[in-house]
PDB file of N, CA and C in Angstrom:
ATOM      1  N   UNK A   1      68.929 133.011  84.015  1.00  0.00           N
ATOM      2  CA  UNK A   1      67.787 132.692  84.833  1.00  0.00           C
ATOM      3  C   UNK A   1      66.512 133.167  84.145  1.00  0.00           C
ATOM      4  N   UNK A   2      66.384 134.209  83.757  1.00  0.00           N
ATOM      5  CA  UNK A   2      65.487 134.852  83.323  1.00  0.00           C
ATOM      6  C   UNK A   2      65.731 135.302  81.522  1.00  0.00           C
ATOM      7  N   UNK A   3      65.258 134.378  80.705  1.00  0.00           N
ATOM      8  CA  UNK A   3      65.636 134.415  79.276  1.00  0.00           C
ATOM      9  C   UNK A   3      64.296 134.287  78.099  1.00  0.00           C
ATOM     10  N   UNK A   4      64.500 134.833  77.358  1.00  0.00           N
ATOM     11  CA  UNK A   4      63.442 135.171  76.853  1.00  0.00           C
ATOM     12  C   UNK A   4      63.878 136.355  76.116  1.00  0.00           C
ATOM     13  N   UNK A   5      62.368 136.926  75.553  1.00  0.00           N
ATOM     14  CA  UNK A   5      62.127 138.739  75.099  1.00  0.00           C
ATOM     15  C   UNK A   5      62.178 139.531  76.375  1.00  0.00           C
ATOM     16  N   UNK A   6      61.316 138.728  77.573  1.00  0.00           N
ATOM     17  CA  UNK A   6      60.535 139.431  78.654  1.00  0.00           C
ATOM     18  C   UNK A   6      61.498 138.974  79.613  1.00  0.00           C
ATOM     19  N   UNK A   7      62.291 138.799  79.442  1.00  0.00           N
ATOM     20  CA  UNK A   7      63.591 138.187  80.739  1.00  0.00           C
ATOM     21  C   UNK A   7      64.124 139.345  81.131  1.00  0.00           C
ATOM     22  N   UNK A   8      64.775 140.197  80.546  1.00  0.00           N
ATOM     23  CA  UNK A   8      65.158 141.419  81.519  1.00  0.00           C
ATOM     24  C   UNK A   8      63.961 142.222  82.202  1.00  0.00           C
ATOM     25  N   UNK A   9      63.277 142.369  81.354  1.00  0.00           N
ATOM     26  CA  UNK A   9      61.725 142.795  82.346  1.00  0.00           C
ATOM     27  C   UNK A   9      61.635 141.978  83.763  1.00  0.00           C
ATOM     28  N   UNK A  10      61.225 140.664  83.416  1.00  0.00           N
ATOM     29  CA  UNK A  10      61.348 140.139  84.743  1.00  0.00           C
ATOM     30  C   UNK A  10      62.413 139.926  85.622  1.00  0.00           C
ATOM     31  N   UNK A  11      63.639 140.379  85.715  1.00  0.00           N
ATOM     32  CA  UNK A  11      64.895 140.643  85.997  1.00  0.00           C
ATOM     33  C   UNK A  11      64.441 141.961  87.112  1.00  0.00           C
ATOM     34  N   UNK A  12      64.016 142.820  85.709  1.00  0.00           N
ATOM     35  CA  UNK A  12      63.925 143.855  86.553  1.00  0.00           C
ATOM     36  C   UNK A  12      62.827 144.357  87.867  1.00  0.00           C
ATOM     37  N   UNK A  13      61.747 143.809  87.194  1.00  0.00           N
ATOM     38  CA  UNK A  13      60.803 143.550  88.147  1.00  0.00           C
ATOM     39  C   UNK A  13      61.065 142.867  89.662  1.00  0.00           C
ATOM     40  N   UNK A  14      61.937 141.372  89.243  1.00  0.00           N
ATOM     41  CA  UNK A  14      62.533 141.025  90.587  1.00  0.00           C
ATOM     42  C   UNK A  14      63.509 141.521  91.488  1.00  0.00           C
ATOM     43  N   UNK A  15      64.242 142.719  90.522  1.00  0.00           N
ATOM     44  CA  UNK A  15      64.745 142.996  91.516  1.00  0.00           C
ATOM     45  C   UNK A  15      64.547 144.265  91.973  1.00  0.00           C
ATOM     46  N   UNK A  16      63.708 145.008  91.587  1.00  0.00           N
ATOM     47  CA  UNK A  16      62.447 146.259  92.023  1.00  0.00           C
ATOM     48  C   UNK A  16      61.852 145.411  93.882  1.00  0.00           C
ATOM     49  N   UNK A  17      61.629 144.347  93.394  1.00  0.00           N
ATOM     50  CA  UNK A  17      60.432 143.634  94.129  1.00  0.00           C
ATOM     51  C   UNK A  17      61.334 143.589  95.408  1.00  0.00           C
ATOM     52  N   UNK A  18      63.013 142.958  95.463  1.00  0.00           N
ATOM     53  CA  UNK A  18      63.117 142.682  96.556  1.00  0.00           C
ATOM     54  C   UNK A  18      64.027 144.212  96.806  1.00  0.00           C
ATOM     55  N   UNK A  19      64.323 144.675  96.176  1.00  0.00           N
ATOM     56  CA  UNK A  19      64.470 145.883  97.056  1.00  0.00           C
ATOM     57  C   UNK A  19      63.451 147.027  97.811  1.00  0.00           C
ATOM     58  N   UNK A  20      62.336 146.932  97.072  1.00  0.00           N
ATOM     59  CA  UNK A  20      61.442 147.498  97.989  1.00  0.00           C
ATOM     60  C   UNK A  20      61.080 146.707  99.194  1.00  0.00           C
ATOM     61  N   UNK A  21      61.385 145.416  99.037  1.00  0.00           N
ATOM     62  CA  UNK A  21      60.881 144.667 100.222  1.00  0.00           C
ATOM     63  C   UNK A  21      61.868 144.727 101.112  1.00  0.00           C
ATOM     64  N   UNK A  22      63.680 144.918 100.654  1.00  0.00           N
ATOM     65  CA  UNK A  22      64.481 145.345 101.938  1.00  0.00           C
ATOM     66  C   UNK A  22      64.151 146.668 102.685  1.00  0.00           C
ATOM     67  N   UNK A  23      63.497 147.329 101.644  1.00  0.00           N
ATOM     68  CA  UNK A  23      63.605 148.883 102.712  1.00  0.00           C
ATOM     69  C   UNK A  23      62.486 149.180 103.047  1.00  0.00           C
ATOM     70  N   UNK A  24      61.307 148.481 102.796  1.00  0.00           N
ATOM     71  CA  UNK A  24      60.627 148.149 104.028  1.00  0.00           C
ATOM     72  C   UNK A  24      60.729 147.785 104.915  1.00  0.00           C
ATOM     73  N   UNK A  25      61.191 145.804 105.138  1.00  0.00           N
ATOM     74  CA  UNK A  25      62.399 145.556 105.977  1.00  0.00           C
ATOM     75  C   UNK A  25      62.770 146.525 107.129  1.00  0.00           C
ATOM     76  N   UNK A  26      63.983 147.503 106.465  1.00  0.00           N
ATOM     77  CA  UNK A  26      64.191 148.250 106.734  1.00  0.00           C
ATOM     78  C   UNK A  26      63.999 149.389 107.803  1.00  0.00           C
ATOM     79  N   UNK A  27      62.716 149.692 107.398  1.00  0.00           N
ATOM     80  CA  UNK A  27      62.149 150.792 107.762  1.00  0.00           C
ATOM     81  C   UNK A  27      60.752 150.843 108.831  1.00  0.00           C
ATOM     82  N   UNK A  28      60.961 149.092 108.291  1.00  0.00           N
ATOM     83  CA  UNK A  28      60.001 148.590 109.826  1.00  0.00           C
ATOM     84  C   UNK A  28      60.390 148.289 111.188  1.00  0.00           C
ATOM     85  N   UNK A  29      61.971 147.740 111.070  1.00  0.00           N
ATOM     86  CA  UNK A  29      62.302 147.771 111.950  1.00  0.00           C
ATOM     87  C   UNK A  29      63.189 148.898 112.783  1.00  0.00           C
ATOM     88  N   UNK A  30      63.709 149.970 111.929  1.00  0.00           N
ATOM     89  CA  UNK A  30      64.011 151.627 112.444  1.00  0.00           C
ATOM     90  C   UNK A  30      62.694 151.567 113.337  1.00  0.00           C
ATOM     91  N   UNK A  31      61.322 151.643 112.926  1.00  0.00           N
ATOM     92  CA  UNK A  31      60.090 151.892 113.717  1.00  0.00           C
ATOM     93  C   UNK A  31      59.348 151.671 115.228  1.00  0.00           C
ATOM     94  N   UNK A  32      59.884 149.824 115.128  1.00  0.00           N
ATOM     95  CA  UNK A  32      59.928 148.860 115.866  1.00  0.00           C
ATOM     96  C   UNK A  32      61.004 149.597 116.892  1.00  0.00           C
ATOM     97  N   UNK A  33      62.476 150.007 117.108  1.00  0.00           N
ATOM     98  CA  UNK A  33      63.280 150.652 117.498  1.00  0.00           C
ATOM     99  C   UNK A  33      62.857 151.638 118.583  1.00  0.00           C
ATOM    100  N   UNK A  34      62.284 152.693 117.466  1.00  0.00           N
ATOM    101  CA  UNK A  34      61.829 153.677 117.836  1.00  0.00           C
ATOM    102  C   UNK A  34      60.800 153.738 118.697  1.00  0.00           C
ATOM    103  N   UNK A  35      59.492 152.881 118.453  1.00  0.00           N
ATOM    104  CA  UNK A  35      58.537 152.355 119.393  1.00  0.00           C
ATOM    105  C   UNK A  35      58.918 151.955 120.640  1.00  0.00           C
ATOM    106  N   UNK A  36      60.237 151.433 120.773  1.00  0.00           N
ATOM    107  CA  UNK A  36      60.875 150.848 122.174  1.00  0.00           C
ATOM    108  C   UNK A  36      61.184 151.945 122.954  1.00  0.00           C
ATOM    109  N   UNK A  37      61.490 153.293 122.289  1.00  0.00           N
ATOM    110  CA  UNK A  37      62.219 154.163 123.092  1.00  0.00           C
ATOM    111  C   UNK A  37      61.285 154.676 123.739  1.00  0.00           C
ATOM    112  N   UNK A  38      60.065 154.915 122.866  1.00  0.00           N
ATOM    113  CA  UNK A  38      58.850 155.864 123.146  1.00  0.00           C
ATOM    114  C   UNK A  38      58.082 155.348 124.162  1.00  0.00           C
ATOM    115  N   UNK A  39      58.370 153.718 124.233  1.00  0.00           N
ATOM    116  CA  UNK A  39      57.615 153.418 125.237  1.00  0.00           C
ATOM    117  C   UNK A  39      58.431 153.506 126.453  1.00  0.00           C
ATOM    118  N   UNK A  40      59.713 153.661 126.618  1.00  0.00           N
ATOM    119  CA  UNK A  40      60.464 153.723 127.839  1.00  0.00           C
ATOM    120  C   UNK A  40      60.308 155.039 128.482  1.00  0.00           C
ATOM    121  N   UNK A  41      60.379 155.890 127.295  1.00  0.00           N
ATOM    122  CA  UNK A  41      59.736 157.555 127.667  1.00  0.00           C
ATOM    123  C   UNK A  41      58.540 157.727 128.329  1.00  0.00           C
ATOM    124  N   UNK A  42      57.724 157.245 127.850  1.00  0.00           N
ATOM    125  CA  UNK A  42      56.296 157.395 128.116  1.00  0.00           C
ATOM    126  C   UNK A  42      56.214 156.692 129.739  1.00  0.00           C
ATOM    127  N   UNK A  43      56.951 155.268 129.973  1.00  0.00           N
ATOM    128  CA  UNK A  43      57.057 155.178 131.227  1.00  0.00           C
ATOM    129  C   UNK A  43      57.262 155.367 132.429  1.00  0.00           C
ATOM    130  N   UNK A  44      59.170 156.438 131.727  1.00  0.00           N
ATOM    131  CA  UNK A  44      59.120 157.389 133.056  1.00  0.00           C
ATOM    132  C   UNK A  44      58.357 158.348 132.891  1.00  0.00           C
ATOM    133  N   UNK A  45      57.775 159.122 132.143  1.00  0.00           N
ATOM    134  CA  UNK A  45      57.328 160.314 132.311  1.00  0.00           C
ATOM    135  C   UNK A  45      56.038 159.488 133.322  1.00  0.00           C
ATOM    136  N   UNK A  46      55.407 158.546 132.931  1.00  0.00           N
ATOM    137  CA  UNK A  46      54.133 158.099 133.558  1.00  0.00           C
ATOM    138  C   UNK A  46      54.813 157.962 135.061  1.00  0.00           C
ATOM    139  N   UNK A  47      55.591 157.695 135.608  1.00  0.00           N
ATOM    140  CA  UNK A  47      56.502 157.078 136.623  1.00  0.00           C
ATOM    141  C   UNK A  47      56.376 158.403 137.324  1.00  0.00           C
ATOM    142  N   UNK A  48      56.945 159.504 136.750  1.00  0.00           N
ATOM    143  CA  UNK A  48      57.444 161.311 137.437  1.00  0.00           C
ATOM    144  C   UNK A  48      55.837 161.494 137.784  1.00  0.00           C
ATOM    145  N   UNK A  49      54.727 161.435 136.854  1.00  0.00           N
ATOM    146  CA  UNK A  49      53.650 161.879 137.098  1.00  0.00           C
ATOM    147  C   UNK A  49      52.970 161.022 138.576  1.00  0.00           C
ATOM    148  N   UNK A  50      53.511 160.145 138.265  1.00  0.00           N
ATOM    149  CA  UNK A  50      52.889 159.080 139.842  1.00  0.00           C
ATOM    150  C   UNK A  50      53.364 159.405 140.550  1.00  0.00           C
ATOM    151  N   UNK A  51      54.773 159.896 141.165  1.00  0.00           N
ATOM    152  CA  UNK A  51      55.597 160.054 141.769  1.00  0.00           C
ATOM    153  C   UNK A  51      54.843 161.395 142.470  1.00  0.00           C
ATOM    154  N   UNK A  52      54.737 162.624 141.437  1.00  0.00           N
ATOM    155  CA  UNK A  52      54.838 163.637 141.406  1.00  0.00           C
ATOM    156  C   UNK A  52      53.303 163.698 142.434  1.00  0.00           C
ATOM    157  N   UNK A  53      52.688 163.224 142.122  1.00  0.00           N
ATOM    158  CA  UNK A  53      51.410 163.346 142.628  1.00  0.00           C
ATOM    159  C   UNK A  53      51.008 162.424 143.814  1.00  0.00           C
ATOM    160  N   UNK A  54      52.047 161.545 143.737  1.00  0.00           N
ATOM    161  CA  UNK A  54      51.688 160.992 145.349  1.00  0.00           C
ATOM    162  C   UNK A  54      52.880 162.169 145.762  1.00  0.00           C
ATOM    163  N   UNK A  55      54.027 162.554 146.309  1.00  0.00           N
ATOM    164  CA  UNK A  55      54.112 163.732 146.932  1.00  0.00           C
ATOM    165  C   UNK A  55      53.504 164.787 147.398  1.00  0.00           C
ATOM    166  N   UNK A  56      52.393 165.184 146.277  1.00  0.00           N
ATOM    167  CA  UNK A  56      51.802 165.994 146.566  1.00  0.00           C
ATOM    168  C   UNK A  56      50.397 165.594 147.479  1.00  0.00           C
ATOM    169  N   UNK A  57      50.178 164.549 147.178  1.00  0.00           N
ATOM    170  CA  UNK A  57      48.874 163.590 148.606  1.00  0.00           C
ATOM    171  C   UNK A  57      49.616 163.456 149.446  1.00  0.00           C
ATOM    172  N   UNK A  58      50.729 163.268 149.862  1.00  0.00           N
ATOM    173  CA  UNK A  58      51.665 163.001 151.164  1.00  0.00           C
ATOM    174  C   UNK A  58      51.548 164.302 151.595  1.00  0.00           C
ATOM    175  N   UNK A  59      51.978 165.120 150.977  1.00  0.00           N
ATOM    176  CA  UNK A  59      52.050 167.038 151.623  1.00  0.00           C
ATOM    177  C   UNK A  59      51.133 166.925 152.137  1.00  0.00           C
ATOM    178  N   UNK A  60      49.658 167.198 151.226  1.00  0.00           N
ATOM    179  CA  UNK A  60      48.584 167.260 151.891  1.00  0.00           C
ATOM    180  C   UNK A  60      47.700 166.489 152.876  1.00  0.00           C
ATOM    181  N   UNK A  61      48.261 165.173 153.365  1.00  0.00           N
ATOM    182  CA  UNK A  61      48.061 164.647 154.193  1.00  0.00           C
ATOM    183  C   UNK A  61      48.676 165.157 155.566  1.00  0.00           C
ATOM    184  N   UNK A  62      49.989 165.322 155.150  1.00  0.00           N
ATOM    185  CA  UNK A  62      50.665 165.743 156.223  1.00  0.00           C
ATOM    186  C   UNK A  62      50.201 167.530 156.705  1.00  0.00           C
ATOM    187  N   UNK A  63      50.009 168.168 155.562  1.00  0.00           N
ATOM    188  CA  UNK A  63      49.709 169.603 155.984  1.00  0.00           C
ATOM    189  C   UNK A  63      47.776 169.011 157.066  1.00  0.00           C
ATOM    190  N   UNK A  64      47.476 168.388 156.794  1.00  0.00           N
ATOM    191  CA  UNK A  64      45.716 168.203 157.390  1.00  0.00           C
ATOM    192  C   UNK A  64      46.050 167.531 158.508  1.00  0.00           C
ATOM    193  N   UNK A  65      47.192 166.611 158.951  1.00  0.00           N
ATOM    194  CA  UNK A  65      47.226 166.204 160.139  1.00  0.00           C
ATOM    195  C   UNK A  65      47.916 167.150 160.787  1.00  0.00           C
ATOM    196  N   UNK A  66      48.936 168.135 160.537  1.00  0.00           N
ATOM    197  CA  UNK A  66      49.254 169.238 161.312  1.00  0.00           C
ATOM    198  C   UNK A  66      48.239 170.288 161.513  1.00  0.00           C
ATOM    199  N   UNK A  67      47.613 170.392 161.118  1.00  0.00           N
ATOM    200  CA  UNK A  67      46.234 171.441 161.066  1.00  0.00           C
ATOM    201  C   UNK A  67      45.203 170.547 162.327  1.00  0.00           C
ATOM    202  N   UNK A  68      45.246 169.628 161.933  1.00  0.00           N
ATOM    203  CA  UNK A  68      44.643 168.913 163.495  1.00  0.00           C
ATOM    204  C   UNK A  68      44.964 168.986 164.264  1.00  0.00           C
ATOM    205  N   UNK A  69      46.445 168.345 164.856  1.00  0.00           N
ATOM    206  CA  UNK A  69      47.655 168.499 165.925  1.00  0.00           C
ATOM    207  C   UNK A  69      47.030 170.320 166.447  1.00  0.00           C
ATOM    208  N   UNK A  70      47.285 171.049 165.501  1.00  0.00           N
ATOM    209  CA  UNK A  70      47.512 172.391 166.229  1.00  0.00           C
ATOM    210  C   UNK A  70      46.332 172.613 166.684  1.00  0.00           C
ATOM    211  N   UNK A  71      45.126 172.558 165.991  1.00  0.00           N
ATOM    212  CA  UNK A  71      43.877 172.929 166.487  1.00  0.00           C
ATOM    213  C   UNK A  71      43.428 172.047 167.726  1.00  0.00           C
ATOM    214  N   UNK A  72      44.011 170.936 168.155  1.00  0.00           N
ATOM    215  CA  UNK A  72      43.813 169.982 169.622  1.00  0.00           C
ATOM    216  C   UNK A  72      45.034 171.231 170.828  1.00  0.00           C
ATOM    217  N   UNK A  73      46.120 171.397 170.018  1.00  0.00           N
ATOM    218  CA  UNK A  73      46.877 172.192 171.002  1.00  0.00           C
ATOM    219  C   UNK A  73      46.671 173.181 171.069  1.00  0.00           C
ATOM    220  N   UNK A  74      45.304 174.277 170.646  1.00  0.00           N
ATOM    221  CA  UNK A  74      44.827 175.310 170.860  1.00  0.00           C
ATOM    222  C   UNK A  74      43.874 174.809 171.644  1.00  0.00           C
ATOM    223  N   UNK A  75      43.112 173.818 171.531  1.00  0.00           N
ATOM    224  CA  UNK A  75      41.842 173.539 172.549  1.00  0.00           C
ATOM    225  C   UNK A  75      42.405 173.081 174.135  1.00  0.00           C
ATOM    226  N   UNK A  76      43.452 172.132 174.188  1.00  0.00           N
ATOM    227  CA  UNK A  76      44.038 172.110 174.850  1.00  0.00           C
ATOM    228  C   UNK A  76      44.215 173.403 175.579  1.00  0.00           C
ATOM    229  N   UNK A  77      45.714 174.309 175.122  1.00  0.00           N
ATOM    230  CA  UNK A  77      46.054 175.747 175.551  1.00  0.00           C
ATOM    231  C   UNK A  77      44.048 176.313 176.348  1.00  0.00           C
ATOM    232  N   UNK A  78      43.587 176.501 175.379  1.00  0.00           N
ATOM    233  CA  UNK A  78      42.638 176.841 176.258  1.00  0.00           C
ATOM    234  C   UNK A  78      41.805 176.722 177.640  1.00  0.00           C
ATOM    235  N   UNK A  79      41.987 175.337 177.447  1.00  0.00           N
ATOM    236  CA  UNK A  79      41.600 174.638 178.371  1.00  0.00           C
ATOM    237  C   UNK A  79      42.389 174.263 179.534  1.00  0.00           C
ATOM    238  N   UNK A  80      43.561 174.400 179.217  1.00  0.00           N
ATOM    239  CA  UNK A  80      44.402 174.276 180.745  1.00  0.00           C
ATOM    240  C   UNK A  80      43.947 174.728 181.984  1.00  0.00           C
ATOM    241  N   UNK A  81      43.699 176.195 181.948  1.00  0.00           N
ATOM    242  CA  UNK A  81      43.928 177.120 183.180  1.00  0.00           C
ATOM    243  C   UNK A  81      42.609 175.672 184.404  1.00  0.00           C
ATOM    244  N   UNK A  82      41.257 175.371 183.334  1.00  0.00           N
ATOM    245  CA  UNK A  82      40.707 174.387 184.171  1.00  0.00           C
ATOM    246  C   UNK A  82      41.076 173.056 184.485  1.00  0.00           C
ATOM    247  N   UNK A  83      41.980 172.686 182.938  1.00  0.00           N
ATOM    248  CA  UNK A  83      42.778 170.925 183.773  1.00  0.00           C
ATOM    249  C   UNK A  83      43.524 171.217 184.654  1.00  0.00           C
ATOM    250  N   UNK A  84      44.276 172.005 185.237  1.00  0.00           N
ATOM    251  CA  UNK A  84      45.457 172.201 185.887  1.00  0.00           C
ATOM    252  C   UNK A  84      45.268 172.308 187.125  1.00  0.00           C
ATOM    253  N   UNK A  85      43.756 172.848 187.546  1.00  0.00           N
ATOM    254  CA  UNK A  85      43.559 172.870 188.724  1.00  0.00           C
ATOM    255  C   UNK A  85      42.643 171.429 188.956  1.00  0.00           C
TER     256      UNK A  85
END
């Protein structure tokens, strides 16, 4: 294929050429791979953090409407001895 003076040169050159181009290849798609995982990671963790923090607005919703509740059933309590009669 390659004949000549400069034929094993270019022999060698071609086949320099496509082996660097397999393990690039290669090594792009290990990457590509890896990118998939990182983004599945990154999702739940984004997922726990949403999660995590609407729980914690639910608590505190719920702790501010019990803080209401009680402070109506202290005004209330107070106020009985005059609703009652």
């Amino acid at each position: 294929m390659f004949k000549g003076v400069e034929g094993p040169i270019y022999a060698a050159i071609t086949i320099q050429k496509n082996w660097r181009m397999h393990k690039s290849r290669v090594a792009y798609t290990y990457l590509r791979f890896l990118m998939g995982k990182a983004t599945i990671i990154q999702r739940y963790f984004r997922l726990y953090l949403f999660q995590k923090e609407t729980k914690n607005r639910v608590e505190e919703i719920t702790n501010e409407s019990l803080f209401v509740w009680k402070e109506m059933m202290e005004e209330f309590r107070r106020g009985w001895p005059t609703i009652k009669t």
